[in-house]
N, C-alpha and C. Protein backbone atom coordinates (compact mmCIF):
# COMPACT_ATOMS: atom_id res chain seq x y z
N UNK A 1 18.08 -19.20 14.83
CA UNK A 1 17.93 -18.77 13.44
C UNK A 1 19.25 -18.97 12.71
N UNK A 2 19.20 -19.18 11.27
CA UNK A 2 20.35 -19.63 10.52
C UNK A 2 20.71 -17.99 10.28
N UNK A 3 22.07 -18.41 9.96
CA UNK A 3 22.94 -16.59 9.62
C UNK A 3 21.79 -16.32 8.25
N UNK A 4 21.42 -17.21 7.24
CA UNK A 4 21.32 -17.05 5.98
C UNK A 4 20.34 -15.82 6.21
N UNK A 5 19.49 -16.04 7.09
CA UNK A 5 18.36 -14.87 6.79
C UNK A 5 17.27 -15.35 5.82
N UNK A 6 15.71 -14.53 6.09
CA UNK A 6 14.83 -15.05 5.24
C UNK A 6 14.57 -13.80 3.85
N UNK A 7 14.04 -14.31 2.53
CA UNK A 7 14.10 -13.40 1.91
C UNK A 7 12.57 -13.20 1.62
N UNK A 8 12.37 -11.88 2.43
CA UNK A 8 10.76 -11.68 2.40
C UNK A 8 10.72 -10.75 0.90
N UNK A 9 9.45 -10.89 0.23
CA UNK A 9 8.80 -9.92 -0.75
C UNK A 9 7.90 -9.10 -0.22
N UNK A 10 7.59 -7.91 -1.05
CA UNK A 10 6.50 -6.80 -0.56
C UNK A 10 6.39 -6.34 -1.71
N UNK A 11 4.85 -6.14 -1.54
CA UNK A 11 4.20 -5.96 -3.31
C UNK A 11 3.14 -4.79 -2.76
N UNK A 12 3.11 -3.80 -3.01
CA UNK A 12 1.97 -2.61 -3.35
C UNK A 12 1.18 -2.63 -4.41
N UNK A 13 -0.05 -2.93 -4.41
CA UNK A 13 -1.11 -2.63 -6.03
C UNK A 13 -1.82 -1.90 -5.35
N UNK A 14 -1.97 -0.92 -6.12
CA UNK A 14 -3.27 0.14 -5.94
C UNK A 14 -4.77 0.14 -5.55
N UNK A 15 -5.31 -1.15 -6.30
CA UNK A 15 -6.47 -1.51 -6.87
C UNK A 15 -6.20 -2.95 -6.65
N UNK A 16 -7.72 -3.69 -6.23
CA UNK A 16 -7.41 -5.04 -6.39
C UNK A 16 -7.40 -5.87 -7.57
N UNK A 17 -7.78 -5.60 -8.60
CA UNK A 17 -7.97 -6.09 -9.56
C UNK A 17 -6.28 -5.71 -10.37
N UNK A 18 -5.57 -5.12 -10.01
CA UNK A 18 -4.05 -5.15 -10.58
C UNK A 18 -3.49 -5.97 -10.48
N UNK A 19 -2.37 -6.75 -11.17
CA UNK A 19 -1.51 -8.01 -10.98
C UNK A 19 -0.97 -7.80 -10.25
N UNK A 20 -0.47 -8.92 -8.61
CA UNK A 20 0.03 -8.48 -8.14
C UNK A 20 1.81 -9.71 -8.29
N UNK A 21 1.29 -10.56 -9.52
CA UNK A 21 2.46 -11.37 -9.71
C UNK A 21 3.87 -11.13 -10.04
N UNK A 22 2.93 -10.29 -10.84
CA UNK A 22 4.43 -9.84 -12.16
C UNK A 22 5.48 -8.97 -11.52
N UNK A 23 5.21 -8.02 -10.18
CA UNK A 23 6.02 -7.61 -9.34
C UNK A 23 7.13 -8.44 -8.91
N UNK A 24 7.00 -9.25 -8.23
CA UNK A 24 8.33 -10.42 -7.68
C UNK A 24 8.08 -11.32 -8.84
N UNK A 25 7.85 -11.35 -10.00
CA UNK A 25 8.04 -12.56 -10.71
C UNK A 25 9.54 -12.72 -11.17
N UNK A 26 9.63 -14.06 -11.03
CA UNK A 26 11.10 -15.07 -11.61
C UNK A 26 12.26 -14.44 -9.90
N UNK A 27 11.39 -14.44 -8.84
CA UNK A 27 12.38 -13.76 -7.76
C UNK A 27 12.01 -14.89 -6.39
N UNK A 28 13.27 -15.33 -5.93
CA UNK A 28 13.10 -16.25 -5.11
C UNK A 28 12.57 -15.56 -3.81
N UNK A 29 11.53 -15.88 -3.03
CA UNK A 29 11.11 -15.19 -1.85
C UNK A 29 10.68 -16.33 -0.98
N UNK A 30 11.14 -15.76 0.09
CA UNK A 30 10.42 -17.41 1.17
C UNK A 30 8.97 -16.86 1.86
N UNK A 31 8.67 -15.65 1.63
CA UNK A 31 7.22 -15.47 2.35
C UNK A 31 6.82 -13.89 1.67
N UNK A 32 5.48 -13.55 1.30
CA UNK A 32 5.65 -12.07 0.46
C UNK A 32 4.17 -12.12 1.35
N UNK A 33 4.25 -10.22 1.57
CA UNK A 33 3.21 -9.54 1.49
C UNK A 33 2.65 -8.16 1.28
N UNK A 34 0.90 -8.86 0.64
CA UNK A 34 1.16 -7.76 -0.15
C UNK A 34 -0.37 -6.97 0.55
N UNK A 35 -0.04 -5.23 -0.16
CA UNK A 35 -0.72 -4.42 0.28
C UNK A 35 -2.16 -4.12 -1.45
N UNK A 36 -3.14 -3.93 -1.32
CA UNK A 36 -3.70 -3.52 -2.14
C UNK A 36 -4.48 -1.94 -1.28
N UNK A 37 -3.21 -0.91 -1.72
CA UNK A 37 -3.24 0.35 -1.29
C UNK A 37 -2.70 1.12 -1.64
N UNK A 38 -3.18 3.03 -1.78
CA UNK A 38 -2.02 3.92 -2.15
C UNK A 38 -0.78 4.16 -1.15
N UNK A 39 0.08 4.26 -2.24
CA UNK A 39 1.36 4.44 -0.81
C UNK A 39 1.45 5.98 -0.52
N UNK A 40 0.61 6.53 -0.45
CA UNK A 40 0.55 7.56 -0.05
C UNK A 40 1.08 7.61 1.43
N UNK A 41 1.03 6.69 2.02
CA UNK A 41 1.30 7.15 3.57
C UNK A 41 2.02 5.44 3.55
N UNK A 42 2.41 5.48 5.10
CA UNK A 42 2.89 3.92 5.73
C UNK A 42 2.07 3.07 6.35
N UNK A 43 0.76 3.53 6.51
CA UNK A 43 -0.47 2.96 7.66
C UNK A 43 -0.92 2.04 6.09
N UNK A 44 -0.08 1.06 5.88
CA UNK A 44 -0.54 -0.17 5.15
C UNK A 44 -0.76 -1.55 6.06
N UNK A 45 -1.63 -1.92 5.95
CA UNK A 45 -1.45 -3.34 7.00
C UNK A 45 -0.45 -4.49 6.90
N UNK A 46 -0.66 -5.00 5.33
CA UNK A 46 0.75 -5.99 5.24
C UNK A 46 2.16 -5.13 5.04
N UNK A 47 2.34 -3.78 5.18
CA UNK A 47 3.51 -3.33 5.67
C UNK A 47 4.08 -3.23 6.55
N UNK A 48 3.23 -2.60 7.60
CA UNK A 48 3.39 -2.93 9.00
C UNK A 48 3.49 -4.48 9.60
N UNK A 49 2.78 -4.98 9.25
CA UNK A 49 2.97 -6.77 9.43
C UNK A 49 4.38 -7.33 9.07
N UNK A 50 4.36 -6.79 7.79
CA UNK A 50 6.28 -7.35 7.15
C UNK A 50 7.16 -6.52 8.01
N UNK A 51 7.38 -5.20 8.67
CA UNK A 51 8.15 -4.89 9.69
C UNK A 51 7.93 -5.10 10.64
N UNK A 52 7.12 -5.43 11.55
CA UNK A 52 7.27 -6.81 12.50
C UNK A 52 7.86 -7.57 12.24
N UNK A 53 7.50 -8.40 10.91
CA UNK A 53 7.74 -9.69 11.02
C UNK A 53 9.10 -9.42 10.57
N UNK A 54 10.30 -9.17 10.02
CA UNK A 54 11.64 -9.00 9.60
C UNK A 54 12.35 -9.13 10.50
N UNK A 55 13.28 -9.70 10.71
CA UNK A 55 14.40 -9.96 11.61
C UNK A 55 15.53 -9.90 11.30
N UNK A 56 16.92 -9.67 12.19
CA UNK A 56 18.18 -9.33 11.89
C UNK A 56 18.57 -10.71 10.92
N UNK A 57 19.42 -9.68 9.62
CA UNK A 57 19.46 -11.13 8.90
C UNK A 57 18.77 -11.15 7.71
N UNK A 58 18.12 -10.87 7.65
CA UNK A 58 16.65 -11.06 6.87
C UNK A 58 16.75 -9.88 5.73
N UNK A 59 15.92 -10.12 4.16
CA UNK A 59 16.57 -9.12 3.39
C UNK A 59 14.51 -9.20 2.91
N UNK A 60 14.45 -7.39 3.03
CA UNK A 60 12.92 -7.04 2.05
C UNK A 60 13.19 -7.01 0.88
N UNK A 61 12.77 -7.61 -0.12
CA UNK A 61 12.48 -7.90 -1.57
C UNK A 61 11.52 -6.31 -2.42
N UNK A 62 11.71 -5.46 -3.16
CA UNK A 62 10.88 -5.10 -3.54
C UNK A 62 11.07 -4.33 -4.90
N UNK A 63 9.90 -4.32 -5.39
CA UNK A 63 10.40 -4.69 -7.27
C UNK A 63 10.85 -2.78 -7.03
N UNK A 64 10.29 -1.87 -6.56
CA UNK A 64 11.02 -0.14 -7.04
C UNK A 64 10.68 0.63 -5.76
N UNK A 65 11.49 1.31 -5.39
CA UNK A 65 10.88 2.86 -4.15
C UNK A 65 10.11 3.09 -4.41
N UNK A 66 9.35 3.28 -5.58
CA UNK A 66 7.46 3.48 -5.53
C UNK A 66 6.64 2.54 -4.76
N UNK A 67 7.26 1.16 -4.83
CA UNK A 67 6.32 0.28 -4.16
C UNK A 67 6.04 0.36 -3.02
N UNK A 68 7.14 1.06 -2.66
CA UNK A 68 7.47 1.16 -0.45
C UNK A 68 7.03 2.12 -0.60
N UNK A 69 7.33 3.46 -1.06
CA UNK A 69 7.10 4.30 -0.26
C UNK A 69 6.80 5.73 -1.73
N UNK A 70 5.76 6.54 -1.60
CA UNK A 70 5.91 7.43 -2.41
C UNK A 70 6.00 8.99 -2.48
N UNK A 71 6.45 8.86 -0.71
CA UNK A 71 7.47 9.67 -0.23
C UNK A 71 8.64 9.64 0.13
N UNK A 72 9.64 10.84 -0.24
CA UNK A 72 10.75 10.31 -0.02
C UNK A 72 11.22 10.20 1.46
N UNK A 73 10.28 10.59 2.32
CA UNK A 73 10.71 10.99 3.69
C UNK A 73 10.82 9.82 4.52
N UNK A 74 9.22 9.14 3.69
CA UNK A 74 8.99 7.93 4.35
C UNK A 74 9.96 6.54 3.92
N UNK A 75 10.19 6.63 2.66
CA UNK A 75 11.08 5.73 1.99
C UNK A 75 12.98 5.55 2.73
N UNK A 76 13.08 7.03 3.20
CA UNK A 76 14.19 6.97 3.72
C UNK A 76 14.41 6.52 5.13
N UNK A 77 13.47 7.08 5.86
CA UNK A 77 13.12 6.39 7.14
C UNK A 77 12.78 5.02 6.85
N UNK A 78 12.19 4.26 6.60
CA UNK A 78 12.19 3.02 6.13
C UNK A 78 13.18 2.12 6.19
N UNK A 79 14.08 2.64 4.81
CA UNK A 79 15.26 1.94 4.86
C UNK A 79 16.49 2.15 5.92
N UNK A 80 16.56 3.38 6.52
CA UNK A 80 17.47 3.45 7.57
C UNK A 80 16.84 3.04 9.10
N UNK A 81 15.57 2.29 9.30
CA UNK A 81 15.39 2.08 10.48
C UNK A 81 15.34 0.74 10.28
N UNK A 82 15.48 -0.13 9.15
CA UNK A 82 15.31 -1.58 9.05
C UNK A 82 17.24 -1.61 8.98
N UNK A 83 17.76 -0.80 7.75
CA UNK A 83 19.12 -1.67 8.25
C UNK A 83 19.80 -1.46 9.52
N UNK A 84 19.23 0.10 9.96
CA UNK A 84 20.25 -0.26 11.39
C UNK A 84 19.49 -1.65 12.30
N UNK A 85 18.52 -2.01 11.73
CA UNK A 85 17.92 -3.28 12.38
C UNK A 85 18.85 -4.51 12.09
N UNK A 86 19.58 -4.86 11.31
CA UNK A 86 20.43 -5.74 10.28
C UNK A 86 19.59 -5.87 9.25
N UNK A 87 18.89 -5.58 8.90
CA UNK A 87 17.74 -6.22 7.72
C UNK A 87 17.83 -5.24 6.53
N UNK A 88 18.50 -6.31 5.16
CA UNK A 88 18.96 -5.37 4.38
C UNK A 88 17.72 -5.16 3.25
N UNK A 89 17.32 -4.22 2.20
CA UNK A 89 16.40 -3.81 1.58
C UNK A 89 17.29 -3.70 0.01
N UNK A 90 16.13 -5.00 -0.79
CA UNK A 90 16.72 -4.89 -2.15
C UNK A 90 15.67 -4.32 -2.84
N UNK A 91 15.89 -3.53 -3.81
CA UNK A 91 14.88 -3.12 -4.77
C UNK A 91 15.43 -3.66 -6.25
N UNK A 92 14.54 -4.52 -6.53
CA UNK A 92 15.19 -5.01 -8.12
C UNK A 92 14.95 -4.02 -9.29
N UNK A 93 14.02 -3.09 -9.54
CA UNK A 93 13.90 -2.09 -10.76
C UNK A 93 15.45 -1.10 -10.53
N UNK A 94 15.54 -0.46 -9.41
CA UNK A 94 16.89 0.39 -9.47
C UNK A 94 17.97 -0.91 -9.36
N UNK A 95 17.84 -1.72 -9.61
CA UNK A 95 19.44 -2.63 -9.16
C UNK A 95 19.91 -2.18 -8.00
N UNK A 96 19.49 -1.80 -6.97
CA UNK A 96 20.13 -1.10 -5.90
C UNK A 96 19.38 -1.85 -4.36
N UNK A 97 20.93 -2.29 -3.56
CA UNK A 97 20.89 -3.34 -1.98
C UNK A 97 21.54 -2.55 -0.91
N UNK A 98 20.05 -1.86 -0.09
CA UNK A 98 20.67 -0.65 1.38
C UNK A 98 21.32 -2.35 2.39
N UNK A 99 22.24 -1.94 2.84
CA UNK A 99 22.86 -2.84 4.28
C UNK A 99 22.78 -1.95 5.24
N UNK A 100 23.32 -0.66 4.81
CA UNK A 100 23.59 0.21 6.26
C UNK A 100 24.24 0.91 6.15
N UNK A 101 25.65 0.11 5.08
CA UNK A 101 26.94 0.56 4.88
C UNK A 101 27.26 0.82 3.52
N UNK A 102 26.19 2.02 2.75
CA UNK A 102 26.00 2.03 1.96
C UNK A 102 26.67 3.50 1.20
N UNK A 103 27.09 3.15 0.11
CA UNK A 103 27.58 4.31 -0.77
C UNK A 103 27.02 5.36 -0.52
N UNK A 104 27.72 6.87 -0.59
CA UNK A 104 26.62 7.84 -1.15
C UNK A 104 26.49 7.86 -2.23
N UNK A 105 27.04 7.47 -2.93
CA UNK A 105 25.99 7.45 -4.47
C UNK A 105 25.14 6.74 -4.47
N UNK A 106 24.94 5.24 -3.48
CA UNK A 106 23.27 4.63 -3.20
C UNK A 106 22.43 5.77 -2.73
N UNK A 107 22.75 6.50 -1.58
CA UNK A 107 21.86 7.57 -0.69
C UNK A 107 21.29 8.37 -2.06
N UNK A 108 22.14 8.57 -2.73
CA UNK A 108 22.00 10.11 -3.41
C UNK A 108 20.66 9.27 -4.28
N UNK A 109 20.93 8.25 -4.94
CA UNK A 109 20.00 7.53 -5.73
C UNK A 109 19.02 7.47 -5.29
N UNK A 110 18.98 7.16 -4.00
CA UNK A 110 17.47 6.56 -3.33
C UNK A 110 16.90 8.19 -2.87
N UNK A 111 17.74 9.40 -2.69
CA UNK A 111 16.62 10.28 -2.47
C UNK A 111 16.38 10.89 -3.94
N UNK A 112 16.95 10.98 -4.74
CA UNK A 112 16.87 11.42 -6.05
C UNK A 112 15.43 10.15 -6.86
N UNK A 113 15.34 9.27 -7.15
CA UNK A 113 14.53 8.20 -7.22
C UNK A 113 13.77 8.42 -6.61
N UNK A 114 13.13 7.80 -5.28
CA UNK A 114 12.17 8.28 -4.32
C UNK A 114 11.59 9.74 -4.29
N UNK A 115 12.40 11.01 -4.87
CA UNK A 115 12.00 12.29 -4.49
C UNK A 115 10.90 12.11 -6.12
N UNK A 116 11.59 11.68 -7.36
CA UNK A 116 11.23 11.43 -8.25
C UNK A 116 9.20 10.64 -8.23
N UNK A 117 9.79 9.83 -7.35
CA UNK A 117 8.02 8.68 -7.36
C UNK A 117 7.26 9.80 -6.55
N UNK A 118 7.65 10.72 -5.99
CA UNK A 118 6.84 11.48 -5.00
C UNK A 118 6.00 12.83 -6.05
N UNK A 119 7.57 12.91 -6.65
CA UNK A 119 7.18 14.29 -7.67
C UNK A 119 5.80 13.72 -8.26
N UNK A 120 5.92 12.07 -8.90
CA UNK A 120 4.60 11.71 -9.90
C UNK A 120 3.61 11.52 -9.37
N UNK A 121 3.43 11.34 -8.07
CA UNK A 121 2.46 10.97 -7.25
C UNK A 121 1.75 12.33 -7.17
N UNK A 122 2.34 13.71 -6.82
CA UNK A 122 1.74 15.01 -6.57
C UNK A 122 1.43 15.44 -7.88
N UNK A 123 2.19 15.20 -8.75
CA UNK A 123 1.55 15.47 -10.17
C UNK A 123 -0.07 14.87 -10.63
N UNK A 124 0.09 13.48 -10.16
CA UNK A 124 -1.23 12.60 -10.43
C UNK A 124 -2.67 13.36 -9.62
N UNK A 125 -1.98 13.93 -8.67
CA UNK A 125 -3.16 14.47 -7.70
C UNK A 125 -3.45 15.97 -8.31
N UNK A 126 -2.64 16.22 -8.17
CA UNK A 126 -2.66 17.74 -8.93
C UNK A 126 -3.51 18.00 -10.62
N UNK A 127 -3.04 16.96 -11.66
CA UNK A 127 -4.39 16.48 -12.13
C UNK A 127 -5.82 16.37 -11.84
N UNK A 128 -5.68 15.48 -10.90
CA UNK A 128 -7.22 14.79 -10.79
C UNK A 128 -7.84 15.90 -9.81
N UNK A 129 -6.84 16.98 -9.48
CA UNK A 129 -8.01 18.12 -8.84
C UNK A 129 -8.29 19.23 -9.91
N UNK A 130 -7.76 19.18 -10.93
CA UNK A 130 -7.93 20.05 -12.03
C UNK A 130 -9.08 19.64 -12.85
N UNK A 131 -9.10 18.18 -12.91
CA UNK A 131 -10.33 17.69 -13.52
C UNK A 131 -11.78 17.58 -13.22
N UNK A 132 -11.57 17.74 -11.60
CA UNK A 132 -12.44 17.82 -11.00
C UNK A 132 -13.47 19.23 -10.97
N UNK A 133 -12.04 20.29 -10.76
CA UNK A 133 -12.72 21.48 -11.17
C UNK A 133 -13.17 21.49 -12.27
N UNK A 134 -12.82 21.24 -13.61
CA UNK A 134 -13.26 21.73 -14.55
C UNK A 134 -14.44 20.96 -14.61
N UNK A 135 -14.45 20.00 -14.45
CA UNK A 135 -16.07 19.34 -14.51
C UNK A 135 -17.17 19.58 -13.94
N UNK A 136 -17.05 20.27 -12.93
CA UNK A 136 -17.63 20.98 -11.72
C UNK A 136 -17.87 22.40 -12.34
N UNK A 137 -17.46 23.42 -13.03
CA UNK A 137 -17.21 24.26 -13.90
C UNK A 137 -18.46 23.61 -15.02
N UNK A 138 -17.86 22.42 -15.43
CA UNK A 138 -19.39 22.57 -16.50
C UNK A 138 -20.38 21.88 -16.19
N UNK A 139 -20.24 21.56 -14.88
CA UNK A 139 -21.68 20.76 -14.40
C UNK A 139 -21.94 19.77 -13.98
N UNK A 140 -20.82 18.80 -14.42
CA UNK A 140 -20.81 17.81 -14.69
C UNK A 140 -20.67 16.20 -13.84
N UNK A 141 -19.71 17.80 -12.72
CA UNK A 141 -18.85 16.52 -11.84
C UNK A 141 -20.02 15.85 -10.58
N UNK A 142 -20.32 14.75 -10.17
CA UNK A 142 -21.47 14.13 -8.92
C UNK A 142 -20.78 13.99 -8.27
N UNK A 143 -19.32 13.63 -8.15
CA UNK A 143 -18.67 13.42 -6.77
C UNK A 143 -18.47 11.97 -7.34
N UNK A 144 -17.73 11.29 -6.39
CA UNK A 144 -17.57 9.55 -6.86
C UNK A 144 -18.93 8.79 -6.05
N UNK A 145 -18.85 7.82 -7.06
CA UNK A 145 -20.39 6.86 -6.48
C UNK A 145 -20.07 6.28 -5.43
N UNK A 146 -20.73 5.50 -4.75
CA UNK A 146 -20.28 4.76 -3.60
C UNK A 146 -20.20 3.37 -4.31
N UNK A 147 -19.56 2.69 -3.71
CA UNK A 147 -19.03 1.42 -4.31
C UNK A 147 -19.82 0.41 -4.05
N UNK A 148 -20.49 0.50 -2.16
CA UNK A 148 -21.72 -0.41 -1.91
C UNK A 148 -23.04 0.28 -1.77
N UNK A 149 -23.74 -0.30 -1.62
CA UNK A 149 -24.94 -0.28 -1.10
C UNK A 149 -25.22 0.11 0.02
N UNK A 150 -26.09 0.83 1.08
CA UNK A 150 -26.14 0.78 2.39
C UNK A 150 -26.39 -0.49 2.41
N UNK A 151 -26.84 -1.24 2.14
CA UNK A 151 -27.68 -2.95 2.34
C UNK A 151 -26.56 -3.84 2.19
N UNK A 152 -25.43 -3.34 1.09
CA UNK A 152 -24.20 -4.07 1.29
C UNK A 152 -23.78 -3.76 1.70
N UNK A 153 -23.26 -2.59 2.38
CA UNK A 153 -22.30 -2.01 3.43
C UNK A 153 -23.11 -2.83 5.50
N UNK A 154 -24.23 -2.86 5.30
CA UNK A 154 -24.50 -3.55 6.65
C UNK A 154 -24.53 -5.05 6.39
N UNK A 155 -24.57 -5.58 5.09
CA UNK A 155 -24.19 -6.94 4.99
C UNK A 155 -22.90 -6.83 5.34
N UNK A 156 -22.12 -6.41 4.79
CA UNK A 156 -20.36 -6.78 5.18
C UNK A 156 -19.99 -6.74 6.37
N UNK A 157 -20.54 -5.60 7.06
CA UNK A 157 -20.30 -5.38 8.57
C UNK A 157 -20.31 -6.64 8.80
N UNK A 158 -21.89 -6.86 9.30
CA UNK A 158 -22.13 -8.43 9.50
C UNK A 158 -20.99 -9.49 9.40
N UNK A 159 -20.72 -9.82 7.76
CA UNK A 159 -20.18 -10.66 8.41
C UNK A 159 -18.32 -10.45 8.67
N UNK A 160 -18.13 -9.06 8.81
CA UNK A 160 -16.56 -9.05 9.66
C UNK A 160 -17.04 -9.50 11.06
N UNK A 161 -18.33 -9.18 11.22
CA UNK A 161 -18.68 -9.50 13.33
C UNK A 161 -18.61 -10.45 13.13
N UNK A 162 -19.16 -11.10 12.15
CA UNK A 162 -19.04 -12.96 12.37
C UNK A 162 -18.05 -13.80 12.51
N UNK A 163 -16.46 -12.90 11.87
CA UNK A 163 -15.19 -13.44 11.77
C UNK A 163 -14.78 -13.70 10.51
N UNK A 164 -15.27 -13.66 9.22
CA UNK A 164 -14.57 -13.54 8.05
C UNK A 164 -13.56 -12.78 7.77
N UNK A 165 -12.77 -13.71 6.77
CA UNK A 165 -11.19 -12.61 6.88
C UNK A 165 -11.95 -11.32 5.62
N UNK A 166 -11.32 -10.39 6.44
CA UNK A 166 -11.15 -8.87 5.23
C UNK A 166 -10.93 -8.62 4.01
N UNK A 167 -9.57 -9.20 4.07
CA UNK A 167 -9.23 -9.70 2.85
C UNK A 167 -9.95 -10.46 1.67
N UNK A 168 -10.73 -11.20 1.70
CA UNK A 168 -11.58 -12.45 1.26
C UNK A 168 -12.77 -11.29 0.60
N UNK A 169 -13.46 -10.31 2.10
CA UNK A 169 -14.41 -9.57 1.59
C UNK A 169 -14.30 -8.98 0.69
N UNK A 170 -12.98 -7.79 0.90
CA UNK A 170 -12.49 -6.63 -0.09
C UNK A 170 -12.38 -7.45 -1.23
N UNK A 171 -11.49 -8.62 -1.38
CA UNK A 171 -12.02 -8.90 -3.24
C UNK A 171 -13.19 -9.65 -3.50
N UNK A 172 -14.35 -10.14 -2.78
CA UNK A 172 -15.42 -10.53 -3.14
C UNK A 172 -16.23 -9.13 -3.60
N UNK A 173 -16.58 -8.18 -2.86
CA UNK A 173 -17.10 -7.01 -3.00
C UNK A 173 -16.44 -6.41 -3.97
N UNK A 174 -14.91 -6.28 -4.41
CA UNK A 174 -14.30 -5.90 -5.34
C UNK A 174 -14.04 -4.41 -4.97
N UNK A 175 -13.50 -4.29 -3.47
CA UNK A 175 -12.84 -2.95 -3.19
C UNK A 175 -11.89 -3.58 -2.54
N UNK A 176 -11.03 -2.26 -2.21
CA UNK A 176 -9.76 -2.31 -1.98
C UNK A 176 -10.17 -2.26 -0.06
N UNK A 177 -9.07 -2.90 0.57
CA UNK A 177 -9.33 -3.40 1.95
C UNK A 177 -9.07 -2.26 3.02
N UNK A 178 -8.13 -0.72 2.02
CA UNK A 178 -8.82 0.79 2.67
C UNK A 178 -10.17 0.68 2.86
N UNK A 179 -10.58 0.59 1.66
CA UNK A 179 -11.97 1.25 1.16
C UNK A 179 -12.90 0.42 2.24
N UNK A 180 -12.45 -0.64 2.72
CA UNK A 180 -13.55 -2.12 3.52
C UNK A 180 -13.38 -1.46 4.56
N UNK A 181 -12.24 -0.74 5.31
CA UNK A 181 -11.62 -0.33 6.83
C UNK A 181 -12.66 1.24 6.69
N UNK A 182 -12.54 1.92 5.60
CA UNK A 182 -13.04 3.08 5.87
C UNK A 182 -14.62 2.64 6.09
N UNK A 183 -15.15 1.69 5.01
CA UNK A 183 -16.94 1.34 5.68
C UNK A 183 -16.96 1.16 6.72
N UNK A 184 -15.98 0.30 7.48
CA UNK A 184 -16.28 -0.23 9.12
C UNK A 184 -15.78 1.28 10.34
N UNK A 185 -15.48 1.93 9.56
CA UNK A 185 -15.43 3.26 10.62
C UNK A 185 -16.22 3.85 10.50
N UNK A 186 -17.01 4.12 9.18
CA UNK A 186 -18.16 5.03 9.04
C UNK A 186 -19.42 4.48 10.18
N UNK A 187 -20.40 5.82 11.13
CA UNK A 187 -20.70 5.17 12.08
C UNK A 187 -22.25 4.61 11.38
N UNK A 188 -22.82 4.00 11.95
CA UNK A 188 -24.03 3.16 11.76
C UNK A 188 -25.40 4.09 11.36
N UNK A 189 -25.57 4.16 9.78
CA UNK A 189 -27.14 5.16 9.86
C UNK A 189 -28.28 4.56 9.81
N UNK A 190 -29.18 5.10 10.68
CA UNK A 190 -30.53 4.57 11.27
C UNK A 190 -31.66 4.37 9.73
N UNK A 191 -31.75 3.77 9.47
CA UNK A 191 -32.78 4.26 8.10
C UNK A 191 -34.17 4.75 8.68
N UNK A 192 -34.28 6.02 8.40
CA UNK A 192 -35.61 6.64 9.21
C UNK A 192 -36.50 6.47 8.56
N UNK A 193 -36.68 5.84 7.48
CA UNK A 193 -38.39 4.94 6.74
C UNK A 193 -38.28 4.05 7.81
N UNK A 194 -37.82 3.11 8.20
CA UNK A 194 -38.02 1.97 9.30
C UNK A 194 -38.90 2.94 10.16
N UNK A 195 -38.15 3.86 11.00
CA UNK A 195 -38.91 4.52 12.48
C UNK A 195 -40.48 5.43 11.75
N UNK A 196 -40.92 5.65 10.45
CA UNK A 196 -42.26 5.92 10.50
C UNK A 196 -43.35 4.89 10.90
């Protein structure tokens, strides 16, 4: 491997239908991947994939600490288990590059920042359970719809057994590739009109 190191990108969208360009746009990257997921947690697939794949040398690209991580616990672990790896972590919205050997006024930033994306994240939830009650309060609330069909949910199965990529499905179906992982765990229901 050359000293230069490779410069990977990592992009978080929520939703698939969000841009996921304009994140690394006008930013040189030799390979990006991206998650269409909440960062609520680290069990992202192309996250885990990009820390595998990173090597000493090698620098993560990513447009803000919201994108990685929207805890600060997790965000910090993150960055201190990749640079003691050599692998340094740029975030272009804070202007701010962890090596290892980093300021405390970087530290202080990145838990102050990061504690910040966490605060908005519990705020957002903390909302949407207030709304919930109150709608529920006047009657109103059904719960969320399901996104497929049982008839599309055993079509899709299908064809992941067949070998289609996931990815491909989740934006043909137009869910997010959680939402595709959580159908394929849900277990198999019998339709009991068939057994009369």
């Amino acid at each position: 491997m050359s000293g230069k190191g490779q410069r990977v990108g990592y992009i978080r969208v929520s939703s698939v239908d969000q841009n996921v360009q304009r994140q690394l746009d006008q930013l040189e990257v030799d390979r990006v991947f991206t998650d269409h997921a909440s960062g609520k947690d680290v069990q992202r697939p192309a996250l885990q994939e990009l820390l595998a794949y990173v090597r000493e040398g090698d620098t993560i690209v990513v447009t803000s600490f919201d994108r990685l991580a929207r805890n600060v616990d997790d965000l910090r672990r993150i960055v201190q288990e990749q640079t003691r790896r050599g692998v340094k972590l740029e975030f272009t919205k804070e202007n701010l590059t962890f090596t290892g050997h980093d300021s405390p006024m970087a530290d202080l930033l990145m838990s102050v920042l990061g504690a910040v994306a966490q605060f908005e994240r519990d705020l957002i939830r903390e909302r949407q359970r207030e709304g919930i009650l109150l709608a529920k309060q006047r009657g109103v609330y059904r719960g969320r719809k399901r996104a497929l069909t049982p008839e599309q949910i055993a079509e899709l199965r299908q064809r992941v057994l067949n070998g289609e990529r996931k990815t491909a499905l989740a934006a043909e179906y137009a869910i997010s590739r959680e939402t595709l992982y959580q159908y394929l765990r849900q277990p198999v229901s019998v339709n009991t009109e068939a057994q009369k």
